[in-house]
Protein backbone atom coordinates (compact mmCIF):
# COMPACT_ATOMS: atom_id res chain seq x y z
CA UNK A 1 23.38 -182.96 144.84
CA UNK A 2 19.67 -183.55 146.02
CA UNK A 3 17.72 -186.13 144.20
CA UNK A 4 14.83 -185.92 142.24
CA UNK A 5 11.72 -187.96 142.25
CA UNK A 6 13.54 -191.85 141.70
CA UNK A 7 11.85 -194.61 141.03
CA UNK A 8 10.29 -197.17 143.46
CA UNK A 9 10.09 -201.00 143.38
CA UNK A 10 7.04 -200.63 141.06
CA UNK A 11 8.96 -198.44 138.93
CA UNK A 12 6.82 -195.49 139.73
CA UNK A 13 9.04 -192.14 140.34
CA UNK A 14 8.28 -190.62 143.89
CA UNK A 15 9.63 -188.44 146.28
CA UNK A 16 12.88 -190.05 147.38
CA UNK A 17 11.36 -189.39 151.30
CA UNK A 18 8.69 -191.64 150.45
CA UNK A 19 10.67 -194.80 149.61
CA UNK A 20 12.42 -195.62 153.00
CA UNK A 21 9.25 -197.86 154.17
CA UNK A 22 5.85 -199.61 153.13
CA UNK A 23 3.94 -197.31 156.03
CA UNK A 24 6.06 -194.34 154.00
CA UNK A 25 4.68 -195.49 150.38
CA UNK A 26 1.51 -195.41 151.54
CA UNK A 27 1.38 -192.50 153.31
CA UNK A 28 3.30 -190.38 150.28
CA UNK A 29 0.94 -191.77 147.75
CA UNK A 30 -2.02 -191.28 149.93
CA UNK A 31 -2.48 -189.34 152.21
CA UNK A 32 0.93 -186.66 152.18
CA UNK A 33 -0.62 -183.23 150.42
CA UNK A 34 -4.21 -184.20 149.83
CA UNK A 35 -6.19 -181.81 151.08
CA UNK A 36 -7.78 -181.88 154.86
CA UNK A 37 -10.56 -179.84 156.31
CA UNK A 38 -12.72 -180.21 159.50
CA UNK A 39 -11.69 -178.69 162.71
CA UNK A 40 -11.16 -182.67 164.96
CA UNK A 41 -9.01 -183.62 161.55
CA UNK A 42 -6.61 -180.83 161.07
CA UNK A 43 -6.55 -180.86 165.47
CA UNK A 44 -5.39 -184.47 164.91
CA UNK A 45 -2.55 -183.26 162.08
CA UNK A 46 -1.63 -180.46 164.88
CA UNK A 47 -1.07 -182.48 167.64
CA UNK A 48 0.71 -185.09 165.36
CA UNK A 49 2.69 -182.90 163.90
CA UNK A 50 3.50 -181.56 167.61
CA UNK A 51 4.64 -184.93 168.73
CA UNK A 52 6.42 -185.11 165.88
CA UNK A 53 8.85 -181.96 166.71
CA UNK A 54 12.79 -183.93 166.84
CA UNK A 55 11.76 -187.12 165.92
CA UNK A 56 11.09 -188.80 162.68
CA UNK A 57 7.88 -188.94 161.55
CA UNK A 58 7.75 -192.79 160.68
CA UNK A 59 8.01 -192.74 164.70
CA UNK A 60 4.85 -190.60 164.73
CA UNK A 61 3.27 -192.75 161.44
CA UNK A 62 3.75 -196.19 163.18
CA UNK A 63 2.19 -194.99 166.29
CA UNK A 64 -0.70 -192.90 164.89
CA UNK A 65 -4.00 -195.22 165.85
CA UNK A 66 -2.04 -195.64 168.88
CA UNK A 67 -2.41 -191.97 169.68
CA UNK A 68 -6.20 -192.39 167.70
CA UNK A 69 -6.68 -194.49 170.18
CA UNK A 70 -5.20 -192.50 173.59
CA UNK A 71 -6.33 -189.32 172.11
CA UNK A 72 -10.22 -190.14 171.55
CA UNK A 73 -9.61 -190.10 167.78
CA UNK A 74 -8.93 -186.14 168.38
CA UNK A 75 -11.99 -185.23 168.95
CA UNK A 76 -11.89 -181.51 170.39
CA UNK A 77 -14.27 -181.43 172.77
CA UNK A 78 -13.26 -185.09 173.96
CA UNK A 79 -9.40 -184.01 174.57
CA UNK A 80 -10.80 -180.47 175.79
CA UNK A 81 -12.69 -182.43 178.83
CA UNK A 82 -9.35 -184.78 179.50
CA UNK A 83 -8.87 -184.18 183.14
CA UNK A 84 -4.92 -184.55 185.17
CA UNK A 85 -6.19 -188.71 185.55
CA UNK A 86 -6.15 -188.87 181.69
CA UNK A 87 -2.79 -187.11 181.12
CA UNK A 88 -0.97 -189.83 183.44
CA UNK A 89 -3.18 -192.09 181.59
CA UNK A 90 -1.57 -190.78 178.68
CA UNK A 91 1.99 -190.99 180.30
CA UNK A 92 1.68 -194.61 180.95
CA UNK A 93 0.77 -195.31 177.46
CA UNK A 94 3.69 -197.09 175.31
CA UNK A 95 1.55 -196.42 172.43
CA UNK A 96 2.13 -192.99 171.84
CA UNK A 97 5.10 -190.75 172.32
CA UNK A 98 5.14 -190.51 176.29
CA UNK A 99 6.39 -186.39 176.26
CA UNK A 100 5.15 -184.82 179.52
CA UNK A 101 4.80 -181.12 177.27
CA UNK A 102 4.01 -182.02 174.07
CA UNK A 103 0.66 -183.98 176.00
CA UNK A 104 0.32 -180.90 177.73
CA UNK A 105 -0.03 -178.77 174.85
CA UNK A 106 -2.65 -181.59 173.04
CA UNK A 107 -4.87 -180.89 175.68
CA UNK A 108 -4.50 -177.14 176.36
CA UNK A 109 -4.84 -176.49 172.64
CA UNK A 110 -8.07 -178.70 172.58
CA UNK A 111 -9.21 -176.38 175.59
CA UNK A 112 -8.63 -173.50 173.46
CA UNK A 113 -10.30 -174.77 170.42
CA UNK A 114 -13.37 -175.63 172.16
CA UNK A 115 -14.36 -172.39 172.32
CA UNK A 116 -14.04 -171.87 168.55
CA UNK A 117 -16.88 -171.61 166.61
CA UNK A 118 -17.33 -174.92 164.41
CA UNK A 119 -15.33 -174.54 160.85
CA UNK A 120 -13.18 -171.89 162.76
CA UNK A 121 -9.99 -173.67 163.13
CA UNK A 122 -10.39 -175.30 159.24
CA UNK A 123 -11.05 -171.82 157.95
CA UNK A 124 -7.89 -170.18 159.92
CA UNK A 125 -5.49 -172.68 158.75
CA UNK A 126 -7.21 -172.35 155.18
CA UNK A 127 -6.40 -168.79 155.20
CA UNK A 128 -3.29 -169.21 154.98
CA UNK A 129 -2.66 -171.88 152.23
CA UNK A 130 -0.40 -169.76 149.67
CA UNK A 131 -1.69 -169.23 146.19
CA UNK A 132 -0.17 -172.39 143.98
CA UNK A 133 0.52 -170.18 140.94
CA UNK A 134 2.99 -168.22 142.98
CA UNK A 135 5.33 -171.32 143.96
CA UNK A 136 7.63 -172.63 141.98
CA UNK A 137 7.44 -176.64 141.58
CA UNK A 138 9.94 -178.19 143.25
CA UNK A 139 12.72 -180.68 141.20
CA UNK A 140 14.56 -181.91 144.32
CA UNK A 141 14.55 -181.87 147.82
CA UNK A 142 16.99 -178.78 147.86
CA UNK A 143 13.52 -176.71 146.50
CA UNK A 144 11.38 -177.71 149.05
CA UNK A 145 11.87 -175.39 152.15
CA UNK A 146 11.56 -175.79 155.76
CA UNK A 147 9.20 -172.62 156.75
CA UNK A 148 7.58 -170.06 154.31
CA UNK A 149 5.97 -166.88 155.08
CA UNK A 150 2.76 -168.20 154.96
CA UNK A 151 3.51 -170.71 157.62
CA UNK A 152 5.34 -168.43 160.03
CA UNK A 153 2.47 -166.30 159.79
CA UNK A 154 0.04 -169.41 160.77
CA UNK A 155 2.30 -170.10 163.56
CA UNK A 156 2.55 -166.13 165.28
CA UNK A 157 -1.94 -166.65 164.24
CA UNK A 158 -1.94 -169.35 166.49
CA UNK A 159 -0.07 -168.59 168.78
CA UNK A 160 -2.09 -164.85 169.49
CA UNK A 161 -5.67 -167.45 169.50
CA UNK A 162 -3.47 -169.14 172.49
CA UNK A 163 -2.25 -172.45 170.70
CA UNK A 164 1.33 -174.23 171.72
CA UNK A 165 3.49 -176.38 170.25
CA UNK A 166 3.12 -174.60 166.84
CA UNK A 167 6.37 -173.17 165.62
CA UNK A 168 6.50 -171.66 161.69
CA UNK A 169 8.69 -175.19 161.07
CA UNK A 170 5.92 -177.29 162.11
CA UNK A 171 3.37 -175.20 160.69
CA UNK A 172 4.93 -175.56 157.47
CA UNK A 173 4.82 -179.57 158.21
CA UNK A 174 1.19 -178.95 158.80
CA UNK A 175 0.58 -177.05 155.49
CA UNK A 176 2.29 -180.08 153.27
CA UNK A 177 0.47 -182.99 155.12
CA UNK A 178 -2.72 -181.24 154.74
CA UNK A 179 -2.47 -179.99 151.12
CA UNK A 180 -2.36 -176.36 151.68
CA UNK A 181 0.94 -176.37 149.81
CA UNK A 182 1.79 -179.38 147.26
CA UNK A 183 5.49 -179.94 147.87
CA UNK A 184 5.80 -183.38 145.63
CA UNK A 185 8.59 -182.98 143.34
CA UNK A 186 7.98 -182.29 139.77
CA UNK A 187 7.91 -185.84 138.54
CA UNK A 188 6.22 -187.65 141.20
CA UNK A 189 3.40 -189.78 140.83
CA UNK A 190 1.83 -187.82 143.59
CA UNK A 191 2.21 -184.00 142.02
CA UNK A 192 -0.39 -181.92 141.00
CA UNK A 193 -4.58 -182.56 141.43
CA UNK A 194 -5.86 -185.41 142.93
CA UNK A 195 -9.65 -186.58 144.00
């Protein structure tokens, strides 16, 4: 049977996910389905989210102002200018997930989005953020799902605009981290409106 929210160390019920580690505490009670907005942030959650693809993202979480730091703190038109040098910069660097395609497709997507009009990428993925009173609040893990409509129609969006490394599952990734759906269970701390 999937679990609830269960209590921490502080007593405080959370999503059982967000539990495992200090960096996962953290990151559940502060950052996980707050809202983001501004095109560099949500390229940052992209790529992240990218790299993240078969791994665990404590792997990703532990090594995120390593890839800050590799990665020009995501800024678009920074990555967008990263020349072949910089991408076996990036392949030497033990600080960030060392994945010949998934570095690849940080820098072709940046490419891509440098072209977009400012706000354009923030109001795409914002397009898509489902409407709240439609969705049933999750009690366990078993009622939070791995893709939804919405986000397999962000990923085939896109895709067609010429972005990679964006499948409907990590999509759907995208849309929790960034607050476009709020997938904290029913009686978690973290549920509902926050500043």
């Amino acid at each position: 049977m999937s679990a609830g929210a269960v209590p921490g160390p502080d007593g405080v019920l959370r999503c059982p996910w967000g539990l495992s580690t200090a960096d996962y505490v953290a990151y559940h009670d502060e950052e996980w389905g707050r809202p983001v907005h501004g095109d560099d942030a949500l390229f940052e959650r992209l790529c992240l989210e990218a790299f993240q693809s078969g791994l665990s993202w404590i792997t990703i979480l532990r090594r995120r102002e390593g890839f800050r730091s590799a990665f020009d703190g995501f800024k678009i038109a920074s990555v967008a200018a990263f020349t072949d040098a910089d991408q076996e910069r990036l392949l030497a660097d033990t600080g960030i997930i060392r994945n010949r395609a998934k570095i690849e497709a940080a820098m072709a997507n940046a490419r891509v989005l440098a072209d977009w009009p400012a706000g354009e990428l923030d109001a795409l993925i914002w397009s898509y953020a489902p409407d709240p009173a439609g969705r049933p609040v999750p009690r366990t893990l078993a009622d939070v799902p791995p893709i939804s409509d919405e986000s397999t129609a962000l990923s085939k969006a896109l895709k067609k605009r010429g972005l990679r490394f964006i499948g409907p599952t990590t999509a759907y990734a995208l849309m929790q981290a960034c607050g476009l759906v709020d997938d904290h269970l029913a009686d978690c701390v973290a549920r509902g409106p926050r500043p």
